[in-house]
N, C-alpha and C. Protein backbone atom coordinates (compact mmCIF):
# COMPACT_ATOMS: atom_id res chain seq x y z
N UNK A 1 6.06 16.03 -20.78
CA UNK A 1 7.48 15.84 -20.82
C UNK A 1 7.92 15.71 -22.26
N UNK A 2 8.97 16.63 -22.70
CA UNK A 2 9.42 16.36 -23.85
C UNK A 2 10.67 15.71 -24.34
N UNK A 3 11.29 14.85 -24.75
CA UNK A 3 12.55 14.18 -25.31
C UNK A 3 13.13 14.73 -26.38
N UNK A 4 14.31 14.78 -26.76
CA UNK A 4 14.87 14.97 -27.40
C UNK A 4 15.11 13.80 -28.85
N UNK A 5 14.75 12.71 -28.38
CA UNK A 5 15.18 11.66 -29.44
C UNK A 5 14.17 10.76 -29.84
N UNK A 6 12.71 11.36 -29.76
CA UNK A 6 11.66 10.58 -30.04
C UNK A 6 11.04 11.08 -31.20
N UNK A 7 10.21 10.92 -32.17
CA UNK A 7 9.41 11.79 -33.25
C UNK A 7 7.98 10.94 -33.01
N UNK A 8 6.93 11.41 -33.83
CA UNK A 8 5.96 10.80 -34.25
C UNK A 8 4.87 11.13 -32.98
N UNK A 9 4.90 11.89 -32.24
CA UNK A 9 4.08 12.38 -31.29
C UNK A 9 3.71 13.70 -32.05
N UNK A 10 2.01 13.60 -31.54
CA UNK A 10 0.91 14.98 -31.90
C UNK A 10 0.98 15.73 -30.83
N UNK A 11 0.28 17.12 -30.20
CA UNK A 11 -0.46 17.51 -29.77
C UNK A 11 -1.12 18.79 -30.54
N UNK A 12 -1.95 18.63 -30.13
CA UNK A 12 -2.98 19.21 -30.61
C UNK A 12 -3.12 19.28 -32.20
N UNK A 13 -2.68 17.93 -32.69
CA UNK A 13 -2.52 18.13 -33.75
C UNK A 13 -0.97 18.72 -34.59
N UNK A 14 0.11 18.96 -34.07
CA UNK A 14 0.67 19.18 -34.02
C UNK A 14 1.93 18.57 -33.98
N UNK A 15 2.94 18.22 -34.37
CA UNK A 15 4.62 17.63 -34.26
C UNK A 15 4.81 18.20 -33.49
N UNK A 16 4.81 17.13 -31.90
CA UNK A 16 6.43 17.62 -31.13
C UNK A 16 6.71 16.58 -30.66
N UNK A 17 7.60 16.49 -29.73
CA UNK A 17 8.57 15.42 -29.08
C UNK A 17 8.28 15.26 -27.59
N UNK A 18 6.86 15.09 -27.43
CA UNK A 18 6.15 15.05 -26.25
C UNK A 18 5.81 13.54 -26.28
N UNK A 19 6.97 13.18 -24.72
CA UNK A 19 6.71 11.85 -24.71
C UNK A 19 5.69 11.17 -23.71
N UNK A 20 4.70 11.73 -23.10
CA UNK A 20 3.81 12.13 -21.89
C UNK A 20 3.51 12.95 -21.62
N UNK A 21 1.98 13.26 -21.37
CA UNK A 21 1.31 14.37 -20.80
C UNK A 21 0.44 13.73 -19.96
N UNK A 22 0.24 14.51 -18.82
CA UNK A 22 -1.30 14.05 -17.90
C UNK A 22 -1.17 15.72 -17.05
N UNK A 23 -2.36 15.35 -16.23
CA UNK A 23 -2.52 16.38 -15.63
C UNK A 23 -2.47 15.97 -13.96
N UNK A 24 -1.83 16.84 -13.49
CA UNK A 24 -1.68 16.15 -11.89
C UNK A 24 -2.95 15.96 -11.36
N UNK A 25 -3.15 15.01 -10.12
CA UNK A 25 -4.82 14.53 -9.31
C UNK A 25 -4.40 15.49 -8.36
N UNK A 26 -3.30 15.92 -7.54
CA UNK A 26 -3.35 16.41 -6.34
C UNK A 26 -3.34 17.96 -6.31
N UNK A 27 -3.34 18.45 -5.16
CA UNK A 27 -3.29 20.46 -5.25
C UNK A 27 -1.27 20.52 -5.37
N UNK A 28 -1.19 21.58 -5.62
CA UNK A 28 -0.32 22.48 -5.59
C UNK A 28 0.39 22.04 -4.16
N UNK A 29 2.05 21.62 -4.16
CA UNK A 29 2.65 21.82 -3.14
C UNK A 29 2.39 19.77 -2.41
N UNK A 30 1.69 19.19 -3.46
CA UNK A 30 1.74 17.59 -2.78
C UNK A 30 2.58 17.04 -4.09
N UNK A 31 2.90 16.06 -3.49
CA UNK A 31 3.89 14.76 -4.25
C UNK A 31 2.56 14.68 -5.12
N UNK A 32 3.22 14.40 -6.48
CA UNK A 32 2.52 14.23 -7.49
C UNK A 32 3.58 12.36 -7.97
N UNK A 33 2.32 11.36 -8.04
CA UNK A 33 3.01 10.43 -8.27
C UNK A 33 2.08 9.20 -9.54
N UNK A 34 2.54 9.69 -10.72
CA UNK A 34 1.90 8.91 -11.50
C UNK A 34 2.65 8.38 -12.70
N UNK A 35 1.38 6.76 -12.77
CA UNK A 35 2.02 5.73 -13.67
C UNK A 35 0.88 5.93 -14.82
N UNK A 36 1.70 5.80 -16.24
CA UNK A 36 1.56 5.62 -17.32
C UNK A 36 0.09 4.77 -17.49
N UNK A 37 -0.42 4.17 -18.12
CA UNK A 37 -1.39 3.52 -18.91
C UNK A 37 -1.66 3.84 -20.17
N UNK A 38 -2.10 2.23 -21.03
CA UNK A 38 -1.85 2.71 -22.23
C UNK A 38 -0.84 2.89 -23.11
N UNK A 39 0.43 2.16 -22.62
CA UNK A 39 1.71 2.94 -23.39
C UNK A 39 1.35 2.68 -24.76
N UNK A 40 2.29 3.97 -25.37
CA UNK A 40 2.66 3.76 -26.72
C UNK A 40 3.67 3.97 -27.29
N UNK A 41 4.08 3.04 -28.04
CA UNK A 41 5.75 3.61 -28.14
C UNK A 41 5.84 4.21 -29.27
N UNK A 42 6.91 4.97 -29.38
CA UNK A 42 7.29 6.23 -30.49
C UNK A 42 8.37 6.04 -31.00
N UNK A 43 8.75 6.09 -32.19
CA UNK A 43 10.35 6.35 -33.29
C UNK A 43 10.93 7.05 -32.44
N UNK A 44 12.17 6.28 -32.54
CA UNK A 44 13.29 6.79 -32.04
C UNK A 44 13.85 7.60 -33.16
N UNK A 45 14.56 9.08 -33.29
CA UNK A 45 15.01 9.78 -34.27
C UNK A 45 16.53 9.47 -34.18
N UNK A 46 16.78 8.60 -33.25
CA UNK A 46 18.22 8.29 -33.03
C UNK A 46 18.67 7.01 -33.80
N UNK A 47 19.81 6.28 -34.27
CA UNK A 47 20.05 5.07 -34.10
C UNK A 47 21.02 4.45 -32.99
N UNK A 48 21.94 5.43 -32.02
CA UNK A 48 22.56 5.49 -31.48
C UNK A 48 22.25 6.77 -29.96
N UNK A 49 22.13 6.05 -28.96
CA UNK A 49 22.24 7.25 -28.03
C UNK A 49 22.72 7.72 -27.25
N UNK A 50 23.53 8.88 -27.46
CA UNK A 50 24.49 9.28 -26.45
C UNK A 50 24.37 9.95 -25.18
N UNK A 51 23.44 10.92 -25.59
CA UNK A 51 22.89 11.45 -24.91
C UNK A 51 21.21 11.79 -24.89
N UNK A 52 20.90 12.11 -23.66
CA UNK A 52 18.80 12.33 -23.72
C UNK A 52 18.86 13.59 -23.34
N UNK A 53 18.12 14.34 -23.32
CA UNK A 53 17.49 15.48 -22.54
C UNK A 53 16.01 15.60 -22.51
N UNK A 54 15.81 15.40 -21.48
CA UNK A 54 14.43 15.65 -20.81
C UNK A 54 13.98 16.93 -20.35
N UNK A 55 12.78 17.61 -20.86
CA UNK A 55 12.33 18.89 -20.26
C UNK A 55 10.62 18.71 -20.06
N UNK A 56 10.81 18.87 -18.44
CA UNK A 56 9.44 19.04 -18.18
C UNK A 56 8.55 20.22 -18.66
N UNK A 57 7.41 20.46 -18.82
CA UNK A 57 6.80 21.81 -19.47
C UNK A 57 5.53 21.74 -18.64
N UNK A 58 4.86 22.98 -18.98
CA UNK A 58 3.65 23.61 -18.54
C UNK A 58 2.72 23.31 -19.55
N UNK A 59 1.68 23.27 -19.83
CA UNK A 59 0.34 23.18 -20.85
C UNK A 59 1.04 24.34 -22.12
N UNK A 60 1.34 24.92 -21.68
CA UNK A 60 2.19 26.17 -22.64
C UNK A 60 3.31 26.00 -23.38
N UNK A 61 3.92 24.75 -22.67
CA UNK A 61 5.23 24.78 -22.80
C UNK A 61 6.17 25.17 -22.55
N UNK A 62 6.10 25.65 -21.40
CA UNK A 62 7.01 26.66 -20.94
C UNK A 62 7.95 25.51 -19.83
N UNK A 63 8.86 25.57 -19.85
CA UNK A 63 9.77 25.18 -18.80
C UNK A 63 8.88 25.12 -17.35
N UNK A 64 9.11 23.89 -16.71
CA UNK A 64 8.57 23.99 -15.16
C UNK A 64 10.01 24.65 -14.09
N UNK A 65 9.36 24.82 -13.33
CA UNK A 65 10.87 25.01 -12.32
C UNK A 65 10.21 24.07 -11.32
N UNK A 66 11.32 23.18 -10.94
CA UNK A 66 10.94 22.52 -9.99
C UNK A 66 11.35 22.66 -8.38
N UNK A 67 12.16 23.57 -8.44
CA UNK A 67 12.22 24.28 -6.91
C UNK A 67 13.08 23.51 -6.11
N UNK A 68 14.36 23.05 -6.88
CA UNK A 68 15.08 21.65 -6.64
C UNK A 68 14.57 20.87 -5.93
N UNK A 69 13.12 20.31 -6.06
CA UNK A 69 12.31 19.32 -6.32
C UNK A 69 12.98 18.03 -6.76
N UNK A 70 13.58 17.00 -6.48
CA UNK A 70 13.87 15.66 -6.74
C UNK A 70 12.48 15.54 -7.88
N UNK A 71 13.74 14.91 -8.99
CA UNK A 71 12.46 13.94 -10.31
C UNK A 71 12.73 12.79 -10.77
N UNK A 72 12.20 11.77 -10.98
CA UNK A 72 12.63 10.22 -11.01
C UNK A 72 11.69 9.91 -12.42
N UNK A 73 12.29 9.58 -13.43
CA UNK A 73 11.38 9.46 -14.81
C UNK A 73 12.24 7.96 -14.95
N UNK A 74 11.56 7.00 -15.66
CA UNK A 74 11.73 5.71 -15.64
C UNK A 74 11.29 5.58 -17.35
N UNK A 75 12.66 5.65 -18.16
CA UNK A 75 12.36 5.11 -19.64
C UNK A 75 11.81 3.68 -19.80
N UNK A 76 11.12 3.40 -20.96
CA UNK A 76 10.83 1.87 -21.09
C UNK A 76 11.61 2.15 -22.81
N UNK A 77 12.35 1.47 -23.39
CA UNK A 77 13.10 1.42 -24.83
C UNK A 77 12.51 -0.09 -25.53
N UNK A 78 11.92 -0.31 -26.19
CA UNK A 78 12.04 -1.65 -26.51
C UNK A 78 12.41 -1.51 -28.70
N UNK A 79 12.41 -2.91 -29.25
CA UNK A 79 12.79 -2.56 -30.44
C UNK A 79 12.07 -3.24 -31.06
N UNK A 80 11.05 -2.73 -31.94
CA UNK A 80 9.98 -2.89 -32.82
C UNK A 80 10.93 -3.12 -34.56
């Protein structure tokens, strides 16, 4: 999942604004339902927020389609 208003996340070595990754436990076509462990929190690039945008992705990065699929993402914000 990527954010719009976070920095300081790698992958693969890499800068992006990937605020979670895992890989689903179940097959194709089941409720996929998973909790975090481990958090870590990340810079906010904001000081103010008006707005978020959230985009789910593929290993690629590619946009998911969720098949108007209901999605429920639960921010945690705290201030370091």
């Amino acid at each position: 999942m990527n954010v719009d208003v976070i920095g300081g996340s790698y992958v693969i070595g890499r800068t992006q604004n990937t605020i979670y990754s895992f890989f689903p436990n179940v097959s194709p076509g089941y409720k996929v339902v998973e909790n975090p462990r481990n958090l870590v929190y990340l810079s906010m690039i904001l000081d103010i927020i008006n707005k978020m945008e959230t985009v789910v992705t593929d290993q690629n990065g590619k946009q998911l389609n969720l098949r108007g699929e209901n999605l429920t993402i639960r921010y945690h914000l705290r201030e370091i």
